[in-house]
Protein backbone atom coordinates (compact mmCIF):
# COMPACT_ATOMS: atom_id res chain seq x y z
CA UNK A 1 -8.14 65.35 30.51
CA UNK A 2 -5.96 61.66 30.39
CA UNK A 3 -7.83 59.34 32.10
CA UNK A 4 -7.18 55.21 31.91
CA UNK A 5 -8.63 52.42 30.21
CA UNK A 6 -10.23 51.92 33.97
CA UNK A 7 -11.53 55.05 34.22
CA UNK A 8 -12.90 55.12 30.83
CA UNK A 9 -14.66 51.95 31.84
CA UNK A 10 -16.12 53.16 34.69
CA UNK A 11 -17.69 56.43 33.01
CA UNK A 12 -19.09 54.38 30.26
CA UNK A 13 -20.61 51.93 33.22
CA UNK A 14 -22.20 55.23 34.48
CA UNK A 15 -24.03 56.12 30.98
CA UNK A 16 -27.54 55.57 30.22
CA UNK A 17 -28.19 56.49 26.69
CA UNK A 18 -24.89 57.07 24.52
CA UNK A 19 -23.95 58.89 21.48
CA UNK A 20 -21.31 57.05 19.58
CA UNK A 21 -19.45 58.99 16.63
CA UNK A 22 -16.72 58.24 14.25
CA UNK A 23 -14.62 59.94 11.79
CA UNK A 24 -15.65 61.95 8.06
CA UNK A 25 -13.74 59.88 5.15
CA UNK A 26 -14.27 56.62 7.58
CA UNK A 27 -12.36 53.49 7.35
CA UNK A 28 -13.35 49.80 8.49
CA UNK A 29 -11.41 50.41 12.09
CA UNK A 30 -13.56 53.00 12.94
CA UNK A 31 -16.55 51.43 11.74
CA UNK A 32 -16.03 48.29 13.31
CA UNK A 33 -15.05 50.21 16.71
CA UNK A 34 -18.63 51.68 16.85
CA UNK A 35 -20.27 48.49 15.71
CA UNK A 36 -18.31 46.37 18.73
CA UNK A 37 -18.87 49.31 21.00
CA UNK A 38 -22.48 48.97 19.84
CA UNK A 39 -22.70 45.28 20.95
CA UNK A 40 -20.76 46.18 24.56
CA UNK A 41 -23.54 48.31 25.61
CA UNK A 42 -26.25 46.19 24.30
CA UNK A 43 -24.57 43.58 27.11
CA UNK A 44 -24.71 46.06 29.83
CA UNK A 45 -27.93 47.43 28.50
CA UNK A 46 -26.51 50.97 27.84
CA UNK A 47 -28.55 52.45 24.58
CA UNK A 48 -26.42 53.16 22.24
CA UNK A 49 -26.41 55.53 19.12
CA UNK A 50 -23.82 55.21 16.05
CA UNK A 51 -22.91 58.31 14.04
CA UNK A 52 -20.79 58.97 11.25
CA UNK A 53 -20.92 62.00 8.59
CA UNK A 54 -19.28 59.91 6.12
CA UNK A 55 -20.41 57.28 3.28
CA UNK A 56 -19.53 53.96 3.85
CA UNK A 57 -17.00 51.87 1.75
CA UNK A 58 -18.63 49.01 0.05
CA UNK A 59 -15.94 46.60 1.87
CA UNK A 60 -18.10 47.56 5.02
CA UNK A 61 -21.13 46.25 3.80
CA UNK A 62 -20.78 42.32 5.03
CA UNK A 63 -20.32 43.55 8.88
CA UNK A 64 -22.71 42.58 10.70
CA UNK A 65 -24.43 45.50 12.72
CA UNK A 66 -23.86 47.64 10.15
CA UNK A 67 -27.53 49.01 9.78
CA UNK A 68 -27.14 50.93 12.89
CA UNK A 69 -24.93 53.29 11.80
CA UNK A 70 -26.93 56.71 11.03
CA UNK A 71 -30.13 54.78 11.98
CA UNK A 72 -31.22 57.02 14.85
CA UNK A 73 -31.75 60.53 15.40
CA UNK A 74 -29.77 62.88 17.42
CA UNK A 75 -31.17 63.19 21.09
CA UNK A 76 -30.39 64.73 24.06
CA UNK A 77 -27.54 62.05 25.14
CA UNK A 78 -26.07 61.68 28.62
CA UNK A 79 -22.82 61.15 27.42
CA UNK A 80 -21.26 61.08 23.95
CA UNK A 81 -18.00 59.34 22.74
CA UNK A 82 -15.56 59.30 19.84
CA UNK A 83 -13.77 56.62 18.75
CA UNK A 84 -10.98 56.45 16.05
CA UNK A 85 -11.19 60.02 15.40
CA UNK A 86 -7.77 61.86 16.05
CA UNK A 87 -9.23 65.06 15.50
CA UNK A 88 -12.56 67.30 16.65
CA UNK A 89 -12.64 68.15 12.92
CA UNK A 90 -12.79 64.61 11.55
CA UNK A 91 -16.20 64.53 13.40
CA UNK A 92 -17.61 66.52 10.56
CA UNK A 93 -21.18 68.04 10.91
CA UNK A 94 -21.04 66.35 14.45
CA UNK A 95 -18.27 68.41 15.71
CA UNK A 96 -20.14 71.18 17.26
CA UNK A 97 -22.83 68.76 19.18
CA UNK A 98 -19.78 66.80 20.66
CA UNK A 99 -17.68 69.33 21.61
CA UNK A 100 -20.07 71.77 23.66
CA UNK A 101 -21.39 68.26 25.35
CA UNK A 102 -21.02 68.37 29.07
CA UNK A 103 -19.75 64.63 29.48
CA UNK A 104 -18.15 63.81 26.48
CA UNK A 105 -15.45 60.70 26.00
CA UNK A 106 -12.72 60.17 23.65
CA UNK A 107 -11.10 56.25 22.66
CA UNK A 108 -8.23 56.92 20.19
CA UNK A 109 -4.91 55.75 19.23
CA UNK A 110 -4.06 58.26 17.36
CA UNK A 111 -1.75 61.09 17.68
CA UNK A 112 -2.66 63.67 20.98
CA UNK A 113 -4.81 66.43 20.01
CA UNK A 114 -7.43 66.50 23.08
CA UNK A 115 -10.93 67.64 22.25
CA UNK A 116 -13.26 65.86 24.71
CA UNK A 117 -13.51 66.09 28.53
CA UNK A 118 -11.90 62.85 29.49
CA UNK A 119 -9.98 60.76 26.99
CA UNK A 120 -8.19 57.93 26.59
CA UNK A 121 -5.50 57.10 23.86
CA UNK A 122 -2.74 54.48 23.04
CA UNK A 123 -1.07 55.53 20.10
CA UNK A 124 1.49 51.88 20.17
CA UNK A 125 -1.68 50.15 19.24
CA UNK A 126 -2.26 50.39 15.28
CA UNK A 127 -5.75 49.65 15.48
CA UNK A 128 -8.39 51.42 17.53
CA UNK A 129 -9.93 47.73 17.69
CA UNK A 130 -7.01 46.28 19.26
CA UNK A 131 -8.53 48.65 22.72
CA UNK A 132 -12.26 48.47 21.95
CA UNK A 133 -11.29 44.34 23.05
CA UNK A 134 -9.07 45.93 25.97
CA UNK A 135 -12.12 47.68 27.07
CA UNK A 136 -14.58 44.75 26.91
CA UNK A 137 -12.04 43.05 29.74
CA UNK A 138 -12.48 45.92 31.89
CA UNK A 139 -16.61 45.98 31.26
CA UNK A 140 -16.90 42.32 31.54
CA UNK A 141 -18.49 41.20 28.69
CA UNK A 142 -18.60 37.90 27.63
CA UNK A 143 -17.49 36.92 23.71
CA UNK A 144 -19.32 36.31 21.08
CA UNK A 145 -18.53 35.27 17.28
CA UNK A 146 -20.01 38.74 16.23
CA UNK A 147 -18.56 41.16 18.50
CA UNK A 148 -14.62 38.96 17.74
CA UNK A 149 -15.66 39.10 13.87
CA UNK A 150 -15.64 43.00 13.96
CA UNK A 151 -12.74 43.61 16.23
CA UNK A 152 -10.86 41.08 13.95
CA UNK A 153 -12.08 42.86 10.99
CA UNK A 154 -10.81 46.23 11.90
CA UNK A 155 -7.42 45.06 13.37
CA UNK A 156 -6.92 43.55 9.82
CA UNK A 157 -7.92 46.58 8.14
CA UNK A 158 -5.80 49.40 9.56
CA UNK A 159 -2.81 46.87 10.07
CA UNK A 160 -2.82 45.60 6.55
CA UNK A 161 -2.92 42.33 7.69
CA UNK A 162 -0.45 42.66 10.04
CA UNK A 163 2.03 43.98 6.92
CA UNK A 164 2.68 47.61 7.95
CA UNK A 165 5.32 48.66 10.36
CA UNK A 166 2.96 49.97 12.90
CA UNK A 167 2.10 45.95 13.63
CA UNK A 168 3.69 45.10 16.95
CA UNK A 169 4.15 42.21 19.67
CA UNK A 170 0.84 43.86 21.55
CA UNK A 171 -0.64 43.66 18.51
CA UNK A 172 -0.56 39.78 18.20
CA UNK A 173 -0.76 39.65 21.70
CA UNK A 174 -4.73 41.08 21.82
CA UNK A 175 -5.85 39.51 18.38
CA UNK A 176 -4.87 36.59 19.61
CA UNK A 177 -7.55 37.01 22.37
CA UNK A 178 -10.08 37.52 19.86
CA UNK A 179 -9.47 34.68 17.61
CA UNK A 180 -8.81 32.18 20.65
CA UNK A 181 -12.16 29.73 20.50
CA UNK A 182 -14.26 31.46 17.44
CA UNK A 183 -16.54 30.05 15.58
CA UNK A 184 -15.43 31.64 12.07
CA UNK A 185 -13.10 30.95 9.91
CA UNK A 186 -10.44 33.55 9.51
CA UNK A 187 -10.72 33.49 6.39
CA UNK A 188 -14.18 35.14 6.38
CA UNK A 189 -12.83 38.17 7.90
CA UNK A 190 -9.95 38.47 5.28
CA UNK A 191 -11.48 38.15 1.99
CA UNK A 192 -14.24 40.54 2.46
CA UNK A 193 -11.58 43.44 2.79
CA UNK A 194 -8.56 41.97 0.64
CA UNK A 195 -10.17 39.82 -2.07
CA UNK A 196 -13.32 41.14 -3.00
CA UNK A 197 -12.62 44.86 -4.94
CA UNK A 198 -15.25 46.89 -6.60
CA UNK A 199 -14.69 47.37 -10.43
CA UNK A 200 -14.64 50.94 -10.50
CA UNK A 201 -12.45 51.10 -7.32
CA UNK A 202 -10.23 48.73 -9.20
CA UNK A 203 -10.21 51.78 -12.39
CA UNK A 204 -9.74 54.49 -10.08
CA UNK A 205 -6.51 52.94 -8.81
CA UNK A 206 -5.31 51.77 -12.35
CA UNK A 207 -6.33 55.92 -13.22
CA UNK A 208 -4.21 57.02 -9.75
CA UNK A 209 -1.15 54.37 -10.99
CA UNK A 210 -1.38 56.02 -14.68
CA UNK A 211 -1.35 59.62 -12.93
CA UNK A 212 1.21 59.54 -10.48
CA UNK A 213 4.64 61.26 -10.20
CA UNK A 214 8.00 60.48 -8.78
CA UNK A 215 10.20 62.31 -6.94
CA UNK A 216 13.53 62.26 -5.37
CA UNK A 217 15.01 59.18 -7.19
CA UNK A 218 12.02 57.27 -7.39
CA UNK A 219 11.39 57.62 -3.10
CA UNK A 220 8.45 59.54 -2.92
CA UNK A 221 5.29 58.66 -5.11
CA UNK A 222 2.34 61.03 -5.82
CA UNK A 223 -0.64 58.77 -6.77
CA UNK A 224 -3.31 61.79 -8.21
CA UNK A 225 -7.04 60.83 -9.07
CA UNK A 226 -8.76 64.26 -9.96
CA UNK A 227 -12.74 65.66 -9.65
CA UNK A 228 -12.39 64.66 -13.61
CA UNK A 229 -11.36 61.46 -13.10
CA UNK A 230 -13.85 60.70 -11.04
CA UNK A 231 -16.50 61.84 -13.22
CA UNK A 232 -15.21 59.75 -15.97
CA UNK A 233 -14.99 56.80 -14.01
CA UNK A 234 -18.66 57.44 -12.40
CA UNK A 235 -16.76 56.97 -9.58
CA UNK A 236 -17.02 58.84 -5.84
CA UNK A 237 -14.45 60.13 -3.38
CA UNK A 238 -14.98 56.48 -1.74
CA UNK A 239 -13.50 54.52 -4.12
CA UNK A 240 -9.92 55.97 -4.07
CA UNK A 241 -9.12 54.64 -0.68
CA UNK A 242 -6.57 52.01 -0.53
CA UNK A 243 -4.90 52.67 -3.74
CA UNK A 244 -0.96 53.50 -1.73
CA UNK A 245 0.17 49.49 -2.33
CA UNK A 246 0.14 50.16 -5.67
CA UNK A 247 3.23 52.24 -5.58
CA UNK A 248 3.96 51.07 -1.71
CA UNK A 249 5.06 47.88 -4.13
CA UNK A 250 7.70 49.50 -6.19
CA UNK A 251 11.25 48.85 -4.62
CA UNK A 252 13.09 52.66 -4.60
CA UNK A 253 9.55 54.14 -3.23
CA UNK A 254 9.33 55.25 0.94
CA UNK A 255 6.70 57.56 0.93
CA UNK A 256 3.68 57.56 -0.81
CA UNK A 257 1.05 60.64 -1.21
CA UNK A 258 -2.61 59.70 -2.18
CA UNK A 259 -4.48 62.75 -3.07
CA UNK A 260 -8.26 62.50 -4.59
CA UNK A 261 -10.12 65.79 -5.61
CA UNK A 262 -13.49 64.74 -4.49
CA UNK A 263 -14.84 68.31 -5.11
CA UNK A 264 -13.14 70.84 -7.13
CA UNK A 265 -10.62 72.12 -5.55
CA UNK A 266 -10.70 69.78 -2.43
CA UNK A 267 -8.04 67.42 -2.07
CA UNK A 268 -8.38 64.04 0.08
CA UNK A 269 -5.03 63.36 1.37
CA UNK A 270 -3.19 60.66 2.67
CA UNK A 271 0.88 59.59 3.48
CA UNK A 272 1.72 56.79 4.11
CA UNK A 273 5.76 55.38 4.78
CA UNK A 274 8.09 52.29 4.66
CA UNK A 275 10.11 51.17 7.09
CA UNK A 276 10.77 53.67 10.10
CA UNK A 277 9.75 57.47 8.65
CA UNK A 278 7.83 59.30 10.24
CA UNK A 279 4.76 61.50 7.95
CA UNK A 280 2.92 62.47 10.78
CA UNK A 281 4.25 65.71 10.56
CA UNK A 282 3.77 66.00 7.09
CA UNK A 283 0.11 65.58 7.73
CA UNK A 284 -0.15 68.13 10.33
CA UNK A 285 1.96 71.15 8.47
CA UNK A 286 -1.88 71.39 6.80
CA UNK A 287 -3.61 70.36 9.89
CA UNK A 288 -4.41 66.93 9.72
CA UNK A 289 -2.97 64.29 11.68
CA UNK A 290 -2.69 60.14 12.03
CA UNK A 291 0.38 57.93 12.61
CA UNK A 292 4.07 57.63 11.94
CA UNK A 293 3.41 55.30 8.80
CA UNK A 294 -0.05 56.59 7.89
CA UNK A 295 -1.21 60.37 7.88
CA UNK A 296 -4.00 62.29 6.50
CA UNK A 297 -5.05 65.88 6.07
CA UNK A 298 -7.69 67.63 3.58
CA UNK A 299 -5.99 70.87 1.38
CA UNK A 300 -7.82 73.19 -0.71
CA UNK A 301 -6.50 75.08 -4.25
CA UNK A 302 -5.23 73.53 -7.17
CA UNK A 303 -3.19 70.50 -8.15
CA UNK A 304 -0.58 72.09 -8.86
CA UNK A 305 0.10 74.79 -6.05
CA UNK A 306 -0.50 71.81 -3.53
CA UNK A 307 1.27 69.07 -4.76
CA UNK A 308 4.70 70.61 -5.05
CA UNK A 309 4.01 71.50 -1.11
CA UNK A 310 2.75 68.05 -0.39
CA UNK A 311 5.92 66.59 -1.55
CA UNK A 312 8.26 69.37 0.29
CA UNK A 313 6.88 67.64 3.56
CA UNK A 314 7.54 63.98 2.36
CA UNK A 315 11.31 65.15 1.57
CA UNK A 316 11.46 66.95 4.98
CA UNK A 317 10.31 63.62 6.31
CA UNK A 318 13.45 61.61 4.37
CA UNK A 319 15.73 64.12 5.77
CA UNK A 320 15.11 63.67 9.20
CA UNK A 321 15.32 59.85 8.78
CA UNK A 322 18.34 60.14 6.29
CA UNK A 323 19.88 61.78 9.14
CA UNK A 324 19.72 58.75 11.73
């Protein structure tokens, strides 16, 4: 069931002990949405409990709060809630414990595909952050440096710094609520996740660049790290996350496929688009989901059965938008 920002505040108000989960494959929004969630209910005195099945990036290790995710242990929770996770799959080993929970809650701004009881979503907001500070009006808590630090950190993250098209006026609008009056420097929220790059992330995206495959005059970009690569590179499934600039970059290119073979024979994949396509179908012909500019779905075979389908949906994708 839809229920508003209001609601959702009031059922969270109601809570005594909460169980807080995130997506598999996580990201630095949906960290830093259970982190600031985290510090809400500390305020109202709500106990809180962060889960995610999913390693975390090494760009996530500066956040403050961040030894609480995966710190407790699963307990019989009056209500549980999911934040920045489209999908009831994305909640990985978790998915079974949320979804037979009688009072479970649902913050996402992704595409609709309802899983829990009572949820709220705002898919114009490209940042599950940008609500987290939405709901913190409605619950009354005061700021604080920390709590402005993470919601700054994950706007930043999934918009790019404010680069891809999913930015908007309301996206301005709210981060400049949470910069008004802090006592950081910007700064120290950007160069954690922009300047600072792990060497072997670095080689894994050089590997990807040296890999990848162009279609369709040049418009759509296949960027391929395989379960070899990564073994060569001592690398994990981890480090081949935002590698899609590097062909984002090139001039001709509008849609770019990431796909990592963490395991043999399972494929990590992610669209992303210029401009005004839309790949959130493309993502969901092999059930996964996400947004207009960024999608992502998990595929199973080999390389080269799934990538000639991969890039089927990316042309469908220039069609439709060729045809505006």
């Amino acid at each position: 069931m839809n229920i508003t920002l209001e609601q959702m505040a009031e059922k969270i108000l109601n809570a005594k002990n909460i169980g807080v989960f995130g997506h598999i494959k996580t990201d630095i929004d949906c960290i830093t949405s259970l982190l600031a969630f985290s510090l809400l209910c500390d305020s109202l005195n709500i106990k809180s409990h962060l889960f995610i099945d999913s390693n975390l990036p090494e760009n996530s290790k500066h956040l403050p709060f961040i030894e609480r995710i995966n710190s407790s242990e699963i307990q019989k929770f009056d209500t549980v809630i999911s934040l920045d996770t489209g999908a009831a799959e994305r909640l990985g080993k978790y998915k079974d414990l949320f979804c037979q929970h009688g009072n479970s809650l649902k913050i996402d701004h992704h595409e609709p595909n309802e899983y829990a009881k009572f949820e709220y979503l705002d898919s114009s907001l490209p940042a599950n952050c940008l609500i987290i500070k939405k709901l913190q009006a409605l619950l009354k808590v005061k700021d604080s440096d920390q709590l402005n630090y993470l919601l700054l950190s994950g706007v930043l993250a999934d918009t790019g710094c404010f680069k891809y098209n999913s930015t908007n006026s309301e996206t301005f609008k709210i981060t400049s609520e949470i910069i008004k009056n802090v006592g950081f420097d910007y700064s120290s929220a950007v160069v954690p996740l922009f300047q600072s790059v792990d060497k072997t992330k670095r080689l894994v995206q050089a590997r990807a660049m040296n890999n990848s495959r162009f279609y369709e005059n040049n418009k759509i970009a296949v960027m391929f790290v395989s379960n070899n690569d990564l073994k060569d590179l001592r690398a994990s499934l981890i480090h081949s996350s935002q590698m899609s600039y590097l062909a984002q970059e090139i001039n001709t290119v509008k849609i770019v496929i990431c796909v990592t073979e963490g395991e043999k024979g399972v494929f990590s994949v992610s669209y992303y688009s210029k401009g005004d396509i839309d790949i959130s179908e493309c993502a969901k012909a092999f059930g996964g989901g996400g947004h207009k500019g960024a999608a992502g779905c998990k595929v199973f075979g080999s390389a080269n059965v799934i990538i000639p389908k991969l890039v089927d949906e990316a042309r469908k994708a220039l069609e439709k938008y060729d045809e505006k």
